[in-house]
N, C-alpha and C. Protein backbone atom coordinates (compact mmCIF):
# COMPACT_ATOMS: atom_id res chain seq x y z
N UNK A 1 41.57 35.42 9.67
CA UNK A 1 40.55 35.78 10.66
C UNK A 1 39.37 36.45 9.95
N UNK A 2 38.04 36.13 10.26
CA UNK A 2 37.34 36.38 9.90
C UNK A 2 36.73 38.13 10.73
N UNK A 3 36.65 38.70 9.26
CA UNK A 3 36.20 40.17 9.71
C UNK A 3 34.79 40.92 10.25
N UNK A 4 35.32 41.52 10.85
CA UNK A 4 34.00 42.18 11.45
C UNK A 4 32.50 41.97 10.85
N UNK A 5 31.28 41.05 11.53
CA UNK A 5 30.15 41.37 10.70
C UNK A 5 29.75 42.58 10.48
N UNK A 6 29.12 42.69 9.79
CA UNK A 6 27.92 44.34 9.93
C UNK A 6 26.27 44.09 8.75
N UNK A 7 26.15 45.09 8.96
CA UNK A 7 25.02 44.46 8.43
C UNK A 7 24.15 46.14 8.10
N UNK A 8 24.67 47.36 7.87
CA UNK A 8 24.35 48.34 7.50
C UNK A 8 23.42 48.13 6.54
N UNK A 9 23.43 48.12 5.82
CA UNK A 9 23.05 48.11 4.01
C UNK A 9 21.48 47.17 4.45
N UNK A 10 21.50 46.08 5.24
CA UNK A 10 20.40 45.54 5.13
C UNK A 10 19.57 46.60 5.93
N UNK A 11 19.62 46.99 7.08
CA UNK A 11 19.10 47.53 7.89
C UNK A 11 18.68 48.98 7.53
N UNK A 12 19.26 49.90 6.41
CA UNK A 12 18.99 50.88 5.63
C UNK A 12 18.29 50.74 4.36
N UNK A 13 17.94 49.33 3.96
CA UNK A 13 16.88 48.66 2.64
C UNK A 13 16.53 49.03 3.35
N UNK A 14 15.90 48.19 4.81
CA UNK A 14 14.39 47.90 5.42
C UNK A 14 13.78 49.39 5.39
N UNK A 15 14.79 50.42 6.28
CA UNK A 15 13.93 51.72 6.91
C UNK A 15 13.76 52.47 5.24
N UNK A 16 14.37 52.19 4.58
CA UNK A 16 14.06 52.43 2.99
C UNK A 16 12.14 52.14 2.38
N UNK A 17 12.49 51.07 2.63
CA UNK A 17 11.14 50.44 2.30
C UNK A 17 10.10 51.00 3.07
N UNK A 18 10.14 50.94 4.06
CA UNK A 18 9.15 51.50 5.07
C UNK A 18 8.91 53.05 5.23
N UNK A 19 10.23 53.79 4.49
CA UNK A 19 9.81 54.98 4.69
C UNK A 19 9.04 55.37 3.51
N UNK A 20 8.84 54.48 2.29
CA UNK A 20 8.54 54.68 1.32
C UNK A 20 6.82 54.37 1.15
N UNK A 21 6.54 53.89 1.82
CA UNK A 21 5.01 53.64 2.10
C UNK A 21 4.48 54.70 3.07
N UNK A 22 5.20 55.80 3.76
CA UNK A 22 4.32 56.42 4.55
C UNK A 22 3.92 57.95 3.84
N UNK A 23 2.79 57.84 3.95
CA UNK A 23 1.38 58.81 3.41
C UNK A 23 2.10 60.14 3.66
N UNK A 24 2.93 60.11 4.75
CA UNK A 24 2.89 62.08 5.00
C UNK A 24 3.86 62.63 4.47
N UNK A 25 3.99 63.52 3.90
CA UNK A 25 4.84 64.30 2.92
C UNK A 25 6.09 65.85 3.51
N UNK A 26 5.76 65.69 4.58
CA UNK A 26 6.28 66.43 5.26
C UNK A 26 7.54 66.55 5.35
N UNK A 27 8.74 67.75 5.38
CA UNK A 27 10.22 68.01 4.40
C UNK A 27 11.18 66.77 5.47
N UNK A 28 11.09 66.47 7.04
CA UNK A 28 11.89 65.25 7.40
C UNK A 28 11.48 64.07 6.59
N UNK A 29 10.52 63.81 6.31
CA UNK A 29 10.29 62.39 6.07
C UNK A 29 11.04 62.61 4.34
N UNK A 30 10.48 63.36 3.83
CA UNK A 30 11.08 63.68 2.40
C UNK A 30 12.59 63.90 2.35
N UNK A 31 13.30 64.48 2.81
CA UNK A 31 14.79 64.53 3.21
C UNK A 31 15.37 63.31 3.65
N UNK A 32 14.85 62.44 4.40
CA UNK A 32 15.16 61.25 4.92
C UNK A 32 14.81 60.04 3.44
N UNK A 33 13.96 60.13 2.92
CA UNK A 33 13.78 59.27 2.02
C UNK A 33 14.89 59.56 0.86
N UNK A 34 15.16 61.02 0.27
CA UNK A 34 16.23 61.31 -0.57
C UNK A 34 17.22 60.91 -0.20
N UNK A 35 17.46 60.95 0.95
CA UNK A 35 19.42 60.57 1.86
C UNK A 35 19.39 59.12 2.05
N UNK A 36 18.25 57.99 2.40
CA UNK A 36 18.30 56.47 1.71
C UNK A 36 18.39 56.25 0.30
N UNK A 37 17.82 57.14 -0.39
CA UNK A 37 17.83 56.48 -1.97
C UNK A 37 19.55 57.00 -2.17
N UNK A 38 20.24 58.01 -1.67
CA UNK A 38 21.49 58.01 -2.44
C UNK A 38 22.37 57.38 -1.22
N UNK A 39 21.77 56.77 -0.04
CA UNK A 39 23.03 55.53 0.38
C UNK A 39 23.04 54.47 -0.09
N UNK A 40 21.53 54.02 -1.27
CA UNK A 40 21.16 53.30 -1.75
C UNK A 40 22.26 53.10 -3.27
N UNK A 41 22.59 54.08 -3.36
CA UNK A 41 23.54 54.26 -4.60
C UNK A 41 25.17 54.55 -4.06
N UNK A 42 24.99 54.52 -2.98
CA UNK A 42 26.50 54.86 -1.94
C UNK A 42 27.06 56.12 -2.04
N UNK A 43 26.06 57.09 -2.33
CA UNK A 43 26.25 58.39 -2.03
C UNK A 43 26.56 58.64 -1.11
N UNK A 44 27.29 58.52 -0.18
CA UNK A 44 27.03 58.55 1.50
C UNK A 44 27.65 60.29 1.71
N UNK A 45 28.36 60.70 1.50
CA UNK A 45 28.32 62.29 1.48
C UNK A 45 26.84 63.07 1.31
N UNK A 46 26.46 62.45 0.15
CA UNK A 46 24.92 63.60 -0.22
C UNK A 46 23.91 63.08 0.30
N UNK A 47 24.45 61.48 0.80
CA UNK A 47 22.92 60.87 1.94
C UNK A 47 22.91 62.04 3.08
N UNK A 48 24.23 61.88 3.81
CA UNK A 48 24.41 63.02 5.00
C UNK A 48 23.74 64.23 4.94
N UNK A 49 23.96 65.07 3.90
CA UNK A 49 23.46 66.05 3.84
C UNK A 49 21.64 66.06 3.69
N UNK A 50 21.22 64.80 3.10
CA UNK A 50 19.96 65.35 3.30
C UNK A 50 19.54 64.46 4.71
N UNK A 51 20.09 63.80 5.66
CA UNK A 51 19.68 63.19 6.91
C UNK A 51 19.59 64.33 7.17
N UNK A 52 20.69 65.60 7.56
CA UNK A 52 20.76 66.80 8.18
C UNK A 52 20.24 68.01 7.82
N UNK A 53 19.63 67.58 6.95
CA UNK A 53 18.23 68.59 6.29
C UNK A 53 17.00 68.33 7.27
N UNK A 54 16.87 66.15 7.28
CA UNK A 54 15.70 66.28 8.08
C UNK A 54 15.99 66.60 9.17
N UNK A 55 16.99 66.49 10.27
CA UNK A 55 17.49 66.72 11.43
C UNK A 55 17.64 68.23 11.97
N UNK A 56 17.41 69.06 10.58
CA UNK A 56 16.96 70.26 11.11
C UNK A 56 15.65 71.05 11.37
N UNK A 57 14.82 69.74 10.56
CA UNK A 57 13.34 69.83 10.75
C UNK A 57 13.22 69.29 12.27
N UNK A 58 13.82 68.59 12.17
CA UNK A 58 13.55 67.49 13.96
C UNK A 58 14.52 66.48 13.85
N UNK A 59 15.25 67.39 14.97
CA UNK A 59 16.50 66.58 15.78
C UNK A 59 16.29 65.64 16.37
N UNK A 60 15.10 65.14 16.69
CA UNK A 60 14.89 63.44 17.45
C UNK A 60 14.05 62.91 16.12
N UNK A 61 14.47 63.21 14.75
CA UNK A 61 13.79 61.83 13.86
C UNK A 61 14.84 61.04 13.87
N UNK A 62 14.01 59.64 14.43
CA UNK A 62 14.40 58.65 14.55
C UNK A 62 15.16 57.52 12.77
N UNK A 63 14.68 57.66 12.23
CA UNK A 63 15.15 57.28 10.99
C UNK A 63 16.58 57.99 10.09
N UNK A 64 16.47 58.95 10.37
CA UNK A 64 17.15 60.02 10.23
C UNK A 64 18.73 59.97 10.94
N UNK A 65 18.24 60.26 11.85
CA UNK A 65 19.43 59.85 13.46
C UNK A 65 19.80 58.24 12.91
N UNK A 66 18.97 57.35 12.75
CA UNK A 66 19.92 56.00 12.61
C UNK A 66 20.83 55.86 11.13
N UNK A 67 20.01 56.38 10.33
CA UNK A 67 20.74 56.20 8.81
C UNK A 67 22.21 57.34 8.74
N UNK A 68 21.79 58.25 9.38
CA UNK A 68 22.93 59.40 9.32
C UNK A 68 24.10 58.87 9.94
N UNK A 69 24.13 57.46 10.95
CA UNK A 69 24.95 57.04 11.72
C UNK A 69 25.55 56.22 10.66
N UNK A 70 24.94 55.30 10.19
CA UNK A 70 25.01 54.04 9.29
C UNK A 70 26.25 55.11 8.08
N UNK A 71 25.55 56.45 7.09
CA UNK A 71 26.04 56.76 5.98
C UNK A 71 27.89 57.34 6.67
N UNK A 72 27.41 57.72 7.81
CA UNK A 72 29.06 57.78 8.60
C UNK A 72 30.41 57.23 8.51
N UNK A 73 29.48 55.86 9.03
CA UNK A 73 30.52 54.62 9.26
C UNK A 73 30.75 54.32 7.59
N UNK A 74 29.84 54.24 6.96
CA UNK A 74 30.38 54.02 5.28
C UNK A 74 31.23 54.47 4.65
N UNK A 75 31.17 56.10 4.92
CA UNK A 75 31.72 56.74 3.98
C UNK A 75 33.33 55.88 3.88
N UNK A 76 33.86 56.48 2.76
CA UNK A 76 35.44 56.48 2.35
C UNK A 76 36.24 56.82 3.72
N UNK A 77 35.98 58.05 3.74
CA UNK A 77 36.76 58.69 5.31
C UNK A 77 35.92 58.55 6.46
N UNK A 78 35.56 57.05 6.64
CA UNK A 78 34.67 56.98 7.75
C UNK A 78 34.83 57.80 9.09
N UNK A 79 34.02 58.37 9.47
CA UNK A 79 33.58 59.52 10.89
C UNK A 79 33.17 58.38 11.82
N UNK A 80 34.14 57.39 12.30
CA UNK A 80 33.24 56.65 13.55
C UNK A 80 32.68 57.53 14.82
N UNK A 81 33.22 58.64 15.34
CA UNK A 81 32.82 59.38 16.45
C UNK A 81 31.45 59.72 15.61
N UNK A 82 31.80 59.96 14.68
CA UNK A 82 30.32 61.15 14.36
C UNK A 82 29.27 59.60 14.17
N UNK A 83 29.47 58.76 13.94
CA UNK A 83 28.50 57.57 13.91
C UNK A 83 27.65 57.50 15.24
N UNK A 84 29.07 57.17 16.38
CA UNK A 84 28.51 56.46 17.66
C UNK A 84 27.47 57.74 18.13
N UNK A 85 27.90 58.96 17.83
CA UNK A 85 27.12 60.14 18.39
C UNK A 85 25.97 60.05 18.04
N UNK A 86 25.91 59.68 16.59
CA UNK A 86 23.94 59.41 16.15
C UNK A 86 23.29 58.06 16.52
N UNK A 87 24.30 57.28 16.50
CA UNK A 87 23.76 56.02 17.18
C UNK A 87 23.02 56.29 18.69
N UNK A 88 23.90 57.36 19.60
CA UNK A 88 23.72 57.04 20.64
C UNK A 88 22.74 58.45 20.96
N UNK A 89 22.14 59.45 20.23
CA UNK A 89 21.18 60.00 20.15
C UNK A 89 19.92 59.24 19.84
N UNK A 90 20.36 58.51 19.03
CA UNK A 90 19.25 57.33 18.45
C UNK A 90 18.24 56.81 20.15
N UNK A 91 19.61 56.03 20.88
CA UNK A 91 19.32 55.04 21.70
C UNK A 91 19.17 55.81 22.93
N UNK A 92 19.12 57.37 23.07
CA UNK A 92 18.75 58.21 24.09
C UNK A 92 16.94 58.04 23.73
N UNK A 93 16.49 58.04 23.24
CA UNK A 93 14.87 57.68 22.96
C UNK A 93 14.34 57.12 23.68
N UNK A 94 13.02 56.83 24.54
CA UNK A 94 12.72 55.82 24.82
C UNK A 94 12.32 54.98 24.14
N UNK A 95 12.54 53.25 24.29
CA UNK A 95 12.31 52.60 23.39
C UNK A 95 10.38 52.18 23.15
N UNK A 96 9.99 52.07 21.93
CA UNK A 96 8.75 51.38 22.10
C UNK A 96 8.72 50.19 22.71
N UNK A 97 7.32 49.72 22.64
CA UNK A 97 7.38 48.23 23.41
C UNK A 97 6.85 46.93 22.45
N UNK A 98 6.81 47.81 21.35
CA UNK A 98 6.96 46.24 19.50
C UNK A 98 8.13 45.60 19.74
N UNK A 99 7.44 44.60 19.21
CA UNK A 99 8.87 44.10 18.78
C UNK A 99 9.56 44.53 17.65
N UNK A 100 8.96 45.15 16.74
CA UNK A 100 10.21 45.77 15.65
C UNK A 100 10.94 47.17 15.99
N UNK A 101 10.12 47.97 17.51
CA UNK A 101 10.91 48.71 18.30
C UNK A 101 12.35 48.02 18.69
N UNK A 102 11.94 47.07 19.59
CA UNK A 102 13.25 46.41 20.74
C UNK A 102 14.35 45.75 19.42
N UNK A 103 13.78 45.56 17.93
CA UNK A 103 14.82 45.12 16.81
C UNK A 103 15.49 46.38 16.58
N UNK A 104 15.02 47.43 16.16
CA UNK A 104 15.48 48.63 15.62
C UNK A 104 16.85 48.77 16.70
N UNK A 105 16.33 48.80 18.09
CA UNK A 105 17.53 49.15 19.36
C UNK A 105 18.63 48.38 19.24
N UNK A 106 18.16 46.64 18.75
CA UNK A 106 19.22 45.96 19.12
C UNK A 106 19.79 46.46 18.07
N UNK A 107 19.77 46.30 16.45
CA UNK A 107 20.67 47.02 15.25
C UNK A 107 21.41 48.32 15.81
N UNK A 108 21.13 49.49 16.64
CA UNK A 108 21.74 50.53 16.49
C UNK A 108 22.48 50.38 17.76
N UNK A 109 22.31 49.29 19.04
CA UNK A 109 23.33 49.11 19.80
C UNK A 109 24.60 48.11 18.79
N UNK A 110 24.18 47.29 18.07
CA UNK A 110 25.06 46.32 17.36
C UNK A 110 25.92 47.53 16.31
N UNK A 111 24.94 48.57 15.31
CA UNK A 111 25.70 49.67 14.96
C UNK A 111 26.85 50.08 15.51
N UNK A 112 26.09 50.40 16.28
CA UNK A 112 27.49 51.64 17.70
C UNK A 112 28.31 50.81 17.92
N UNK A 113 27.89 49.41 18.42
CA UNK A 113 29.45 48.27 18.72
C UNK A 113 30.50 48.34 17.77
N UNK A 114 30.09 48.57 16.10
CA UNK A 114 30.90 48.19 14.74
C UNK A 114 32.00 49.27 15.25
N UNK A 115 31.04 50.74 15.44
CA UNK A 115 31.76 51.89 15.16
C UNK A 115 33.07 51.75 16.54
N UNK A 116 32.29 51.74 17.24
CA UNK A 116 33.26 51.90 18.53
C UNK A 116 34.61 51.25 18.55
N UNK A 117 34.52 49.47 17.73
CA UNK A 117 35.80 48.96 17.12
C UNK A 117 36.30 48.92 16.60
N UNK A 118 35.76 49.48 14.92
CA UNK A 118 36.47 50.21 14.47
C UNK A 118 37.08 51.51 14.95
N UNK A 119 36.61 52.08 15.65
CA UNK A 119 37.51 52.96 16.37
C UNK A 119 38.90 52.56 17.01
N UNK A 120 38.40 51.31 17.90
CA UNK A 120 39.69 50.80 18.96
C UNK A 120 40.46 50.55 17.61
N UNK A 121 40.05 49.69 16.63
CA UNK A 121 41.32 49.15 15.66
C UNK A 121 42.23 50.13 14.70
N UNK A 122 41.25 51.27 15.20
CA UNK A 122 42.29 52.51 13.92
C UNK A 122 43.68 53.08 14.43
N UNK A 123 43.56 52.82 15.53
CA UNK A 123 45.43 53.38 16.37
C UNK A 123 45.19 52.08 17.55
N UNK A 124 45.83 51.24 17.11
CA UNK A 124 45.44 49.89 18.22
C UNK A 124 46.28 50.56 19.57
N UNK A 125 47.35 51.28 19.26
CA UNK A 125 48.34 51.64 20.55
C UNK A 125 48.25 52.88 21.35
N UNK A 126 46.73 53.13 20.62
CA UNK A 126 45.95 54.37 21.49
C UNK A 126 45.69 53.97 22.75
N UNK A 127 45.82 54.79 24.03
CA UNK A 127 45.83 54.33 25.57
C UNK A 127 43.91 53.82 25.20
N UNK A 128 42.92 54.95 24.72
CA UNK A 128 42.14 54.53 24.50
C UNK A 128 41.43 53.56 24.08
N UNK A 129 42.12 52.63 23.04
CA UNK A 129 41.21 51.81 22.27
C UNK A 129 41.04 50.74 22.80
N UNK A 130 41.45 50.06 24.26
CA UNK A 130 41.25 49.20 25.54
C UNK A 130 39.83 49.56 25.75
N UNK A 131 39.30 50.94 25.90
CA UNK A 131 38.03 51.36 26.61
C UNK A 131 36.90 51.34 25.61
N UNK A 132 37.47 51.92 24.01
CA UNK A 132 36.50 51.55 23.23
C UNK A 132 36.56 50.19 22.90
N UNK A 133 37.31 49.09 23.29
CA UNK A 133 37.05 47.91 22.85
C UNK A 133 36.03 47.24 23.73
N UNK A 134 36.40 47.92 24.98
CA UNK A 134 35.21 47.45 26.02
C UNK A 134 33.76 47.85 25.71
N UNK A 135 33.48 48.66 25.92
CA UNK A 135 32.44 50.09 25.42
C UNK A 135 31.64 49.07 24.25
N UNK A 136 32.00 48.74 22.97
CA UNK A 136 32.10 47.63 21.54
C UNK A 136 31.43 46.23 22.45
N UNK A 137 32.21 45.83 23.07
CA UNK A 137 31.73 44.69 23.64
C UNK A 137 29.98 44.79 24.41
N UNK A 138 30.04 45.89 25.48
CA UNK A 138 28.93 45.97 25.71
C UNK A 138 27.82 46.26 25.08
N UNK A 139 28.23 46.61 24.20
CA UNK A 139 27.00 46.89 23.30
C UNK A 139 26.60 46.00 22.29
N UNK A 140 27.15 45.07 22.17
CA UNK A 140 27.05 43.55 21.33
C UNK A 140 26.06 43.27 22.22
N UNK A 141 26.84 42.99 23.59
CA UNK A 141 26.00 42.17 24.53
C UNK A 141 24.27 42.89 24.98
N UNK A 142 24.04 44.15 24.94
CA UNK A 142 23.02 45.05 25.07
C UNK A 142 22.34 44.53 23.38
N UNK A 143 22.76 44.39 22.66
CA UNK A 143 22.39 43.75 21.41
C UNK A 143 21.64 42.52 21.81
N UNK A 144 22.16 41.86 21.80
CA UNK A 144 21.90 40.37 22.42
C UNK A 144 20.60 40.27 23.16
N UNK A 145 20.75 41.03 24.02
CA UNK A 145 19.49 41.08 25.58
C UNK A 145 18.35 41.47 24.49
N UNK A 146 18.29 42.35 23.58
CA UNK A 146 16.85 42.62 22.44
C UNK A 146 16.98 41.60 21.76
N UNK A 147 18.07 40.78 21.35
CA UNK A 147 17.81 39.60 19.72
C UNK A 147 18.78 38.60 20.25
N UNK A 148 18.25 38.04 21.08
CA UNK A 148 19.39 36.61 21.50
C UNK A 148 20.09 36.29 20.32
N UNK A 149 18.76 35.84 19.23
CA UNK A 149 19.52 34.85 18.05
C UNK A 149 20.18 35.65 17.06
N UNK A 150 21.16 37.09 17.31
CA UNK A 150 21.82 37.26 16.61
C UNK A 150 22.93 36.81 16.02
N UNK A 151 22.87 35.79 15.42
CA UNK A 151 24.63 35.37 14.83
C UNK A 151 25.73 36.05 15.01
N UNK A 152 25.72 37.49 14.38
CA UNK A 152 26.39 38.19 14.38
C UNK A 152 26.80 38.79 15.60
N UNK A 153 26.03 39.19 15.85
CA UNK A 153 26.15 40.12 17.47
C UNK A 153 27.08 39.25 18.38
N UNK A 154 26.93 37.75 17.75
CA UNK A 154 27.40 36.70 19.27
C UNK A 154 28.54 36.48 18.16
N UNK A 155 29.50 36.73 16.97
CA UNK A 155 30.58 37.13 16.84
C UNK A 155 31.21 38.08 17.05
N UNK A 156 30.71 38.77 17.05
CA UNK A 156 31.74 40.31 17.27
C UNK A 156 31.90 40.33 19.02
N UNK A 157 31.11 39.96 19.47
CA UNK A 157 31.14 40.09 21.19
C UNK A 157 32.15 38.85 21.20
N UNK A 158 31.94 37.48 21.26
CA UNK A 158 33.29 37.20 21.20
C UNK A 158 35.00 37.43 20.35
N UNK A 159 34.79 38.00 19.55
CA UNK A 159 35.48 39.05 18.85
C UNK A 159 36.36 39.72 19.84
N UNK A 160 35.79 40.71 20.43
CA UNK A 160 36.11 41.83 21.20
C UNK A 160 36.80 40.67 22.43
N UNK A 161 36.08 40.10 23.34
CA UNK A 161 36.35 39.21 24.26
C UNK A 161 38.12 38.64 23.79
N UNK A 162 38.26 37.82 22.57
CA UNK A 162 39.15 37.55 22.53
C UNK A 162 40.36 38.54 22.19
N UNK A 163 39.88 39.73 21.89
CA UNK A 163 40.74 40.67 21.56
C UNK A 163 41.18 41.06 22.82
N UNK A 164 40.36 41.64 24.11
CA UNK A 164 40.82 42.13 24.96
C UNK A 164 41.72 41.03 26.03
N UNK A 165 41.41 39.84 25.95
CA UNK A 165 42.11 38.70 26.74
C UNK A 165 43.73 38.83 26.10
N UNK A 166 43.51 38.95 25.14
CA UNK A 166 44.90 38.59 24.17
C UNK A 166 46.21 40.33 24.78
N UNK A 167 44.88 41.49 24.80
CA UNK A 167 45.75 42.68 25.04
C UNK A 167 45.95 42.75 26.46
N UNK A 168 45.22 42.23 27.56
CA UNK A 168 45.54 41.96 28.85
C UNK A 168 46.84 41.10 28.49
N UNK A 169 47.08 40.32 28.09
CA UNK A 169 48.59 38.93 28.67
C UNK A 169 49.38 39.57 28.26
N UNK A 170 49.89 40.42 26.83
CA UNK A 170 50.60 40.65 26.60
C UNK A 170 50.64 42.40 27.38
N UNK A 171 50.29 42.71 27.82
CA UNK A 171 50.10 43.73 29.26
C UNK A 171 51.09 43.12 30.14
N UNK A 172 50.66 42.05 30.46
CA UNK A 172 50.96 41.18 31.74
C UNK A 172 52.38 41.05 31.40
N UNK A 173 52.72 40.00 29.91
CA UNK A 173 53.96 40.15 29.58
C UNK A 173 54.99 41.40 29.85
N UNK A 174 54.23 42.32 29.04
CA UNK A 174 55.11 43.98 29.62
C UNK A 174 55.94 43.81 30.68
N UNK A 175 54.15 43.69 31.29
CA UNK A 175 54.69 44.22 33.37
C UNK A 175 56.20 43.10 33.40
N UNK A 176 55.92 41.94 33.06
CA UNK A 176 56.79 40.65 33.73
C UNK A 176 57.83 41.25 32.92
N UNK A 177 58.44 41.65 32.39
CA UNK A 177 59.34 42.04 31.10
C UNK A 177 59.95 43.08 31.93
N UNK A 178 59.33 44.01 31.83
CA UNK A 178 59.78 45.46 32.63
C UNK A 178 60.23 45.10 34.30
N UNK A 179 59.46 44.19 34.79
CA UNK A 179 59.87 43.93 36.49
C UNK A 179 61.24 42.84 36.30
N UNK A 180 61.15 42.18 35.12
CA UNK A 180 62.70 41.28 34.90
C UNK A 180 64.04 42.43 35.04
N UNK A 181 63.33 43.01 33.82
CA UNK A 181 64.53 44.49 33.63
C UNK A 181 64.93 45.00 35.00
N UNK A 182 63.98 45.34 35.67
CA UNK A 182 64.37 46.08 36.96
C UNK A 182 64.99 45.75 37.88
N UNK A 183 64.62 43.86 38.29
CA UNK A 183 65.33 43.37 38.77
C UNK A 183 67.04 43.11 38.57
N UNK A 184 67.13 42.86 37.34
CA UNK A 184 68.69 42.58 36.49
C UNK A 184 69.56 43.61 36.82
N UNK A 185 69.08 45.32 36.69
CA UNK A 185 69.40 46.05 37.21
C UNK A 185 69.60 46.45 38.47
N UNK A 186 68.95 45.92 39.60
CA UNK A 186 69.42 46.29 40.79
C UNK A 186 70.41 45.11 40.81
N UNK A 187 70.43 43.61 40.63
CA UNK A 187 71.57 42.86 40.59
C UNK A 187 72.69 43.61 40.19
N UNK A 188 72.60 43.98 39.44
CA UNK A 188 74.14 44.94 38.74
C UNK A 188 74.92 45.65 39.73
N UNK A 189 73.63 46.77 40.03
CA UNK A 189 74.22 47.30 40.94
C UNK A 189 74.51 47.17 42.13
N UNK A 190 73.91 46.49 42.70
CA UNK A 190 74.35 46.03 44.02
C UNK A 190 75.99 45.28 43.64
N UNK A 191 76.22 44.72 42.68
CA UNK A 191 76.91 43.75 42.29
C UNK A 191 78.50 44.94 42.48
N UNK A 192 78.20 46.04 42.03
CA UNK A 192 78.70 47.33 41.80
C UNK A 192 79.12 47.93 42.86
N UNK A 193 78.67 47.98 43.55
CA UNK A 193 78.19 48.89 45.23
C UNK A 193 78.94 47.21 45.99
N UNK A 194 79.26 46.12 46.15
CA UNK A 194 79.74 45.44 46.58
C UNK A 194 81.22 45.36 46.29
N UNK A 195 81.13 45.80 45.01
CA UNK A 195 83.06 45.85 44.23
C UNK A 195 83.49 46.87 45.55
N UNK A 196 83.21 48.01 45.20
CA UNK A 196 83.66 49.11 45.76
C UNK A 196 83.28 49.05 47.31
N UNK A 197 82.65 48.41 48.00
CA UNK A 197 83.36 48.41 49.21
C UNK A 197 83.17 47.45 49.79
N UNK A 198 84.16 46.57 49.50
CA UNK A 198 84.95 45.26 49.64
C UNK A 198 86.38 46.12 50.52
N UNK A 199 86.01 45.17 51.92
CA UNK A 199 86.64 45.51 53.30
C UNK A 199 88.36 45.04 52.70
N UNK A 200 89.23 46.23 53.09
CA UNK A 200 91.04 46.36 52.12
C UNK A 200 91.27 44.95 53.13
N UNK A 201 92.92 44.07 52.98
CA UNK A 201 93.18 43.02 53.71
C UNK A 201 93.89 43.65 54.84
N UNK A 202 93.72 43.47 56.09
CA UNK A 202 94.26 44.03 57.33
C UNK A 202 95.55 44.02 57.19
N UNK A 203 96.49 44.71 57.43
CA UNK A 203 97.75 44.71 57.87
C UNK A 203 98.05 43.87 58.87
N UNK A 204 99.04 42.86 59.09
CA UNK A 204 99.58 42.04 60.38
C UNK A 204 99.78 43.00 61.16
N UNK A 205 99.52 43.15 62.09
CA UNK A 205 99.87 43.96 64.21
C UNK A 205 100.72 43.16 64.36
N UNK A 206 101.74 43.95 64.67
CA UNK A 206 103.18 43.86 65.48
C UNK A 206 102.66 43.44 66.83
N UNK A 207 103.58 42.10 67.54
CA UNK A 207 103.12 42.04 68.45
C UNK A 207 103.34 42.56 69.80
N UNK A 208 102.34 43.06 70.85
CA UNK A 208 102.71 43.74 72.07
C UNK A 208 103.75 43.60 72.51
N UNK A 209 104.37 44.61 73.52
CA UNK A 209 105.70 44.06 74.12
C UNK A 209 104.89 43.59 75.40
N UNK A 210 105.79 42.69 75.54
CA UNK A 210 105.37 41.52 77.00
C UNK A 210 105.47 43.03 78.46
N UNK A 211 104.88 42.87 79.41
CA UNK A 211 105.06 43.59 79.83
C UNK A 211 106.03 43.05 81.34
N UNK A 212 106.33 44.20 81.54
CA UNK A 212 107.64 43.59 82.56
C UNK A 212 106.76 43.29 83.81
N UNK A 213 107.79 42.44 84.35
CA UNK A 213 107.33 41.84 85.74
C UNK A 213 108.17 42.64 86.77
């Protein structure tokens, strides 16, 4: 089976590149450019720390908030909660009305989808990971609605789709499994409860005496 797309690394060149052409020198934008150049080298620990350098300059930089999500999901001991949380600070923003706005949204809803299933897949027999698989799905599809022609996006959403069809039947199986059991068991017992009172064989009655005339 073919594994999860993603597409981090491209999407952290681009805001790389772009942050690298802008004129203002100011300690977020500078903190944010240091924490791409060392996810650029897969520092992803010392990227973090300087996203959250700029994030203490300003908690709604947008570049910042998305890469800090991205160096998350990377790390070794990936933090998916702590991902979807910057993802979804990210996508609390209002969006611009560019089109390399409504791209940026669809990447960090397609982001948050990765994280969220990797989440469901890390304890598959978590009651939870049904809801984050759903949760994953919608946000492929919220992907989609900004970048129809995502390849990717339109694997992982059917991805998820076939994942959750597959954990519904064998649900279903359960139930049918467990309601077999239950049934077999009341057969028993009734079967049980019929031994024991099974009507004794009557004794023959002596017959009346005739009565006199």
């Amino acid at each position: 089976m073919k594994i999860l797309q993603h597409r981090y690394s491209k999407v952290v060149l681009v805001a790389l590149c772009l942050s690298c052409v802008l004129s203002s020198c100011d300690k977020k934008r500078q903190y944010t450019r240091s924490g791409n150049s060392d996810y650029k080298d897969k520092a992803f620990a010392k990227a973090n720390e300087n996203y959250e350098k700029a994030l203490k300059e300003d908690s709604t930089f947008s570049p910042a908030l998305f890469n800090r999500g991205n160096s998350f999901y990377m790390a070794s001991d990936s933090n998916y909660s702590a991902a979807i949380d910057s993802y979804s600070k990210f996508l609390s923003k209002p969006m611009g009305k560019t089109k390399k706005d409504s791209l940026q949204y669809a990447d960090a809803f397609y982001n948050r989808g990765n994280s969220l299933f990797s989440l469901s897949q890390a304890n598959p027999q978590d009651s939870a990971s049904n809801k984050y698989l759903k949760q994953a799905a919608l946000d492929y599809q919220n992907s989609l609605l900004l970048n129809p022609q995502d390849s990717n996006a339109k694997y992982n959403l059917a991805l998820c789709l076939w994942l959750m069809k597959n954990d519904n039947q064998q649900q279903n199986n359960q139930n049918q499994q467990q309601n077999q059991q239950m049934l077999e068991a009341i057969k028993v017992n009734e079967k049980k409860i019929l031994e024991k009172t099974k009507k004794k064989p009557q004794e023959t009655q002596k017959p009346q005496n005739e009565k006199d005339w």
